[in-house]
Protein backbone atom coordinates (compact mmCIF):
# COMPACT_ATOMS: atom_id res chain seq x y z
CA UNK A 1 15.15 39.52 -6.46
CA UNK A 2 11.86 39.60 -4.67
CA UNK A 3 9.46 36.66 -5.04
CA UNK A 4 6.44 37.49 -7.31
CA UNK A 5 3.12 38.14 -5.22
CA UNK A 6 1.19 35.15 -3.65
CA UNK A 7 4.36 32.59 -4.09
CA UNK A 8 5.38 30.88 -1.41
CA UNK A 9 9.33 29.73 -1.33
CA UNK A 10 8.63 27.15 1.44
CA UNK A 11 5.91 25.54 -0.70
CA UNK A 12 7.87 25.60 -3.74
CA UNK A 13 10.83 24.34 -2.01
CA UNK A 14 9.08 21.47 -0.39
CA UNK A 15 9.43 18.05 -1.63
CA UNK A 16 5.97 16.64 -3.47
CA UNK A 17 5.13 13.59 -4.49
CA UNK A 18 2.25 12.70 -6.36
CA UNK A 19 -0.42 10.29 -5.27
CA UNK A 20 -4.27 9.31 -5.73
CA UNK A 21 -6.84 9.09 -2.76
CA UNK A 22 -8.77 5.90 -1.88
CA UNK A 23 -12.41 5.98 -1.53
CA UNK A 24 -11.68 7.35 2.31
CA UNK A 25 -9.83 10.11 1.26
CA UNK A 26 -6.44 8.39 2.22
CA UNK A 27 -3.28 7.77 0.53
CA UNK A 28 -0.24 5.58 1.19
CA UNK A 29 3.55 6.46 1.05
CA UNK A 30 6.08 3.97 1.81
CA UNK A 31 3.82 1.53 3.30
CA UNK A 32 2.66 5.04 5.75
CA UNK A 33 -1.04 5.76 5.80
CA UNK A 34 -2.17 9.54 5.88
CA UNK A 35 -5.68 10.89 5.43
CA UNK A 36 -6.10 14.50 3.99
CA UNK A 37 -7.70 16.53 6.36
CA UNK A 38 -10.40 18.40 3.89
CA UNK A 39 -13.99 19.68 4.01
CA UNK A 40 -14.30 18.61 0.32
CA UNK A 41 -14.75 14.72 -0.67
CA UNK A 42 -11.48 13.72 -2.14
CA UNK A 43 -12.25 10.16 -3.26
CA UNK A 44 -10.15 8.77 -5.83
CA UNK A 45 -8.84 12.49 -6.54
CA UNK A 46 -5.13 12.42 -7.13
CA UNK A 47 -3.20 15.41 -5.12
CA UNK A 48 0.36 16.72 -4.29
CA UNK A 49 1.66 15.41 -1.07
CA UNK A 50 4.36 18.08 0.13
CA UNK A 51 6.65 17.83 3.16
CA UNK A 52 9.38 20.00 4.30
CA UNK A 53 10.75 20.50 7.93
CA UNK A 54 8.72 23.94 8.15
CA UNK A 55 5.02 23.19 6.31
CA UNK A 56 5.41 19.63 8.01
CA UNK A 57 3.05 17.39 5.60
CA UNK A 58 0.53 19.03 3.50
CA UNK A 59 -1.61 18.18 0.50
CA UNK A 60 -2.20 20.39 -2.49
CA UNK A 61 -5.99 19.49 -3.40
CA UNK A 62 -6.38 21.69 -6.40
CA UNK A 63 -5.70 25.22 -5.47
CA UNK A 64 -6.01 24.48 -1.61
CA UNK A 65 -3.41 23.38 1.07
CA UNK A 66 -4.92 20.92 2.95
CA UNK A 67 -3.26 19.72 6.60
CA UNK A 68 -2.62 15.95 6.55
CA UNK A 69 -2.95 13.11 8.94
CA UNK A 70 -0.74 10.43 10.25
CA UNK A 71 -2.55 7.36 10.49
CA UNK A 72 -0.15 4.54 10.37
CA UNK A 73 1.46 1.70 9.11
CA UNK A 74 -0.48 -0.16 5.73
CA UNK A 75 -1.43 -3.74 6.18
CA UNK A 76 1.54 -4.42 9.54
CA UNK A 77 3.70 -4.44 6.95
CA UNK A 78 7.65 -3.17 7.74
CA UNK A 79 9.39 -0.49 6.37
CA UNK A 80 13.00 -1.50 4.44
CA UNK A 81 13.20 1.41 1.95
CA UNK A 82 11.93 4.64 3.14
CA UNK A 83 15.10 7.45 3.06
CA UNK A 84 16.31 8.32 6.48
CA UNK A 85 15.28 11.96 5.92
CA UNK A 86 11.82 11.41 5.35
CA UNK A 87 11.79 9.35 8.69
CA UNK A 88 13.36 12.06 10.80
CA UNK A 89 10.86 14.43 9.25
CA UNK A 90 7.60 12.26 9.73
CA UNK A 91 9.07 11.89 13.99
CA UNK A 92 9.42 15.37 13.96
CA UNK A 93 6.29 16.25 12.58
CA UNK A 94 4.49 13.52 14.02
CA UNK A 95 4.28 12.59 17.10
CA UNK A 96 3.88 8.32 17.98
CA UNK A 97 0.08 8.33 18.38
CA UNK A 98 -0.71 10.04 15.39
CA UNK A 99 -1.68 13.58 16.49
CA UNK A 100 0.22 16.63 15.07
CA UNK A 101 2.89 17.38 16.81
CA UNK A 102 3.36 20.79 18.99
């Protein structure tokens, strides 16, 4: 069955977690720090964070896809919980000084 027009199956298929922006335009996940990269001011707006091995990390800031940044750990603190995939994703993606990866 064909997808309906303007749907994208590796958006829908990615895996999205919800989270609110500081006053930078940053959020956290699992002690990571990652900046939406976005022409419009997203302070304090809440968005989708979505990552999948093929869209990498993206945020969903209203109706826009917005790249996202890598820009370390929060506070020096360690990470003890984050699941193993979401690590191999964020290497892959990622590369160790922040920058996108090729």
């Amino acid at each position: 069955m064909p997808l309906g027009e303007g749907l994208d199956l590796d958006r829908l298929l990615a895996v999205r977690h919800e989270r609110t922006t500081d006053r930078c335009g940053c959020f956290s996940f699992h002690n990571f720090t990652f900046q939406v990269d976005s022409r419009k001011p997203l302070a304090g707006k809440k968005i989708k964070f979505l990552f999948s091995e093929k869209i990498g990390f993206q945020a969903l800031c209203g109706k826009e896809y917005c790249p996202v940044s890598f820009l370390g750990m929060k506070g020096g603190r360690s990470v003890t919980h984050i699941p193993d995939v979401v690590t191999a994703l964020m290497q892959k993606v990622y590369s160790a000084d922040g920058r996108r990866a090729a």
